[in-house]
Protein backbone atom coordinates (compact mmCIF):
# COMPACT_ATOMS: atom_id res chain seq x y z
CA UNK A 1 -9.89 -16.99 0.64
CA UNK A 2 -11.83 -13.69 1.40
CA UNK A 3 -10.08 -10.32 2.60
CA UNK A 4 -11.48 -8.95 5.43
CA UNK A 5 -11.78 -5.46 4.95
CA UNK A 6 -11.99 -4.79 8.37
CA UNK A 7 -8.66 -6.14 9.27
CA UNK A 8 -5.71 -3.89 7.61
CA UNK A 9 -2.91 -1.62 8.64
CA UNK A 10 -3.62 1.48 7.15
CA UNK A 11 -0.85 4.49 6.43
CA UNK A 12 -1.20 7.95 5.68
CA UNK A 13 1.24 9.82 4.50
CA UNK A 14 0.50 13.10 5.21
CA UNK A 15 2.29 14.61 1.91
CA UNK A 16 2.04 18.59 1.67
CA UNK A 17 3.13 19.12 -2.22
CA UNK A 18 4.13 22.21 -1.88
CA UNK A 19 7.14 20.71 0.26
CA UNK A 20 7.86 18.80 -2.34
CA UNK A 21 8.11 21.84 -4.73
CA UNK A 22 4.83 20.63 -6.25
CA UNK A 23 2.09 23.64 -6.87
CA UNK A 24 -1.72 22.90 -7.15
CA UNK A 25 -2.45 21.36 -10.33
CA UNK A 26 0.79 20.08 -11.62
CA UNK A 27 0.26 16.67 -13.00
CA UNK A 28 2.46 13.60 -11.93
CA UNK A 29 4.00 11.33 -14.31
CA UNK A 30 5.12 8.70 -12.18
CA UNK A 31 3.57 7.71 -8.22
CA UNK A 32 5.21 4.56 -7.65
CA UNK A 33 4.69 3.00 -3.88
CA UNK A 34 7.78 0.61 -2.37
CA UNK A 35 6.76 -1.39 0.18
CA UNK A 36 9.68 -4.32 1.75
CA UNK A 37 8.03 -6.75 3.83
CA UNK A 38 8.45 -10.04 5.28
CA UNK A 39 5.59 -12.77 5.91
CA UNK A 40 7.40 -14.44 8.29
CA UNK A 41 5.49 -17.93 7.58
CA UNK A 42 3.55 -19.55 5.15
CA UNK A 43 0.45 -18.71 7.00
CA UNK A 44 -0.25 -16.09 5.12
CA UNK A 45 -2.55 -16.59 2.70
CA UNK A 46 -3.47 -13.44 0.47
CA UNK A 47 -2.28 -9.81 1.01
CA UNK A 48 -3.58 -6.92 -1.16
CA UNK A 49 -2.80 -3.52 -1.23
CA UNK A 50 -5.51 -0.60 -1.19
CA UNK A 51 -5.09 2.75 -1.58
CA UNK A 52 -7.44 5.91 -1.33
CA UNK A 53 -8.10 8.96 -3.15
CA UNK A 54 -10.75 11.60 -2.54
CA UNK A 55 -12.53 10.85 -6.27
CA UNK A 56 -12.51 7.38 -6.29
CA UNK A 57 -12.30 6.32 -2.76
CA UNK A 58 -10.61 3.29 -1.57
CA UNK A 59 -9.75 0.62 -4.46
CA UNK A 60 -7.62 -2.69 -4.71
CA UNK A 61 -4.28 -2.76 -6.32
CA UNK A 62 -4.87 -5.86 -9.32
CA UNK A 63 -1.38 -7.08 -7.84
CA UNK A 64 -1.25 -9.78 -5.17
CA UNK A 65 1.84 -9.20 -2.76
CA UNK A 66 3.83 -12.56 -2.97
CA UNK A 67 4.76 -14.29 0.34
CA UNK A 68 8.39 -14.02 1.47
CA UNK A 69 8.46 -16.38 4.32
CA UNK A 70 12.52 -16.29 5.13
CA UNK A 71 13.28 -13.44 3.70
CA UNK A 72 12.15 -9.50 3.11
CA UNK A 73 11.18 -8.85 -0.41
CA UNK A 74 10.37 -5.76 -2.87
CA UNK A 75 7.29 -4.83 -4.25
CA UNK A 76 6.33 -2.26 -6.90
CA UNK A 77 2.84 -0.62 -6.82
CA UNK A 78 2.32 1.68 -9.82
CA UNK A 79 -0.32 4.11 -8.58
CA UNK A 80 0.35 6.76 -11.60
CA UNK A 81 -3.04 5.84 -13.51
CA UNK A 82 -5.37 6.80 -10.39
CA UNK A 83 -2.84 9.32 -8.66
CA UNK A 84 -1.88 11.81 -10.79
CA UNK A 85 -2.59 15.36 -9.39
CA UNK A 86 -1.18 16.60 -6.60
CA UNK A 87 -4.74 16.79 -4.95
CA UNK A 88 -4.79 13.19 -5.41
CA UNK A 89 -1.35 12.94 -3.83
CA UNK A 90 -2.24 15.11 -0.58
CA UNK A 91 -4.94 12.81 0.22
CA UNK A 92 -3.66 9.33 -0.72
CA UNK A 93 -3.55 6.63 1.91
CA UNK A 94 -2.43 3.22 1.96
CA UNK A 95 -4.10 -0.17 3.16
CA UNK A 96 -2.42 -3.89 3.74
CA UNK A 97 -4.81 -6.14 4.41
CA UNK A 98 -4.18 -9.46 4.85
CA UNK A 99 -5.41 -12.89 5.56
CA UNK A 100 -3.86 -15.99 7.31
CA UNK A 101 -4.61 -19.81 8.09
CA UNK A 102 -4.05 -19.80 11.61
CA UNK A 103 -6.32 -19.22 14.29
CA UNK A 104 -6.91 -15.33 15.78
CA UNK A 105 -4.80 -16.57 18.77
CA UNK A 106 -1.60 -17.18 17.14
CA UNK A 107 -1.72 -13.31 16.32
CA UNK A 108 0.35 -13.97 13.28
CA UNK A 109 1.62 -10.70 11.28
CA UNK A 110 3.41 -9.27 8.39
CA UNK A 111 6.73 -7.15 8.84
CA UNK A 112 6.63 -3.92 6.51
CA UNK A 113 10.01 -2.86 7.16
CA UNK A 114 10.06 0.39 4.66
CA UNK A 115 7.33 1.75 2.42
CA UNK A 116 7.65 4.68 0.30
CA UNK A 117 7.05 6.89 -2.69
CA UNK A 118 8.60 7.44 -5.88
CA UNK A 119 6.68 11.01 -7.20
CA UNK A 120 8.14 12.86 -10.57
């Protein structure tokens, strides 16, 4: 089953390094997003991440998020390989996109009940 890429939930996450104590062109060893979610069903078919820098524009995490129909669950994204400047960190955004068996009427959805960054 296809993604639609027109159909996500999309985060930004507005990051200013030098809040962070990061200066313009330190390089980061480690960008790891956390995302808990819940699927609530087994409609859920497929559900990728995407994420967005200004060089390479948006591009598919290789991971597929696992269902977790009764329960939230944990996922690790590395994002290191493709964000590791802190020009690449100001401008990162996040996608979910998803897709369910179940017609558009039974508006079914996916929790995301915390979703973060790990940055050294």
């Amino acid at each position: 089953d296809e993604l639609n890429a027109s159909i996500y939930q999309e985060f930004d996450f507005d990051i200013v390094p030098p809040d962070y104590g990061l200066t313009p062109g330190d390089s980061l060893s480690n960008v790891t997003l956390k995302i808990v979610y819940y699927t609530h069903d087994n409609s859920v078919k497929k559900m990728k991440v995407k994420f967005y820098t200004e060089k390479l524009g948006w591009l598919y995490n290789n991971k597929e998020c696992p269902k977790y129909p009764s329960v939230f669950g944990t996922e690790l994204f590395n994002l290191t390989g493709y964000v590791n400047s802190t020009e690449d960190l100001a401008n990162l955004k996040i996608r979910i996109e998803a897709v369910a068996q179940a017609d558009a009427s039974a508006e079914k959805e996916i929790f995301i009940d915390y979703m973060a960054l790990w940055i050294e």
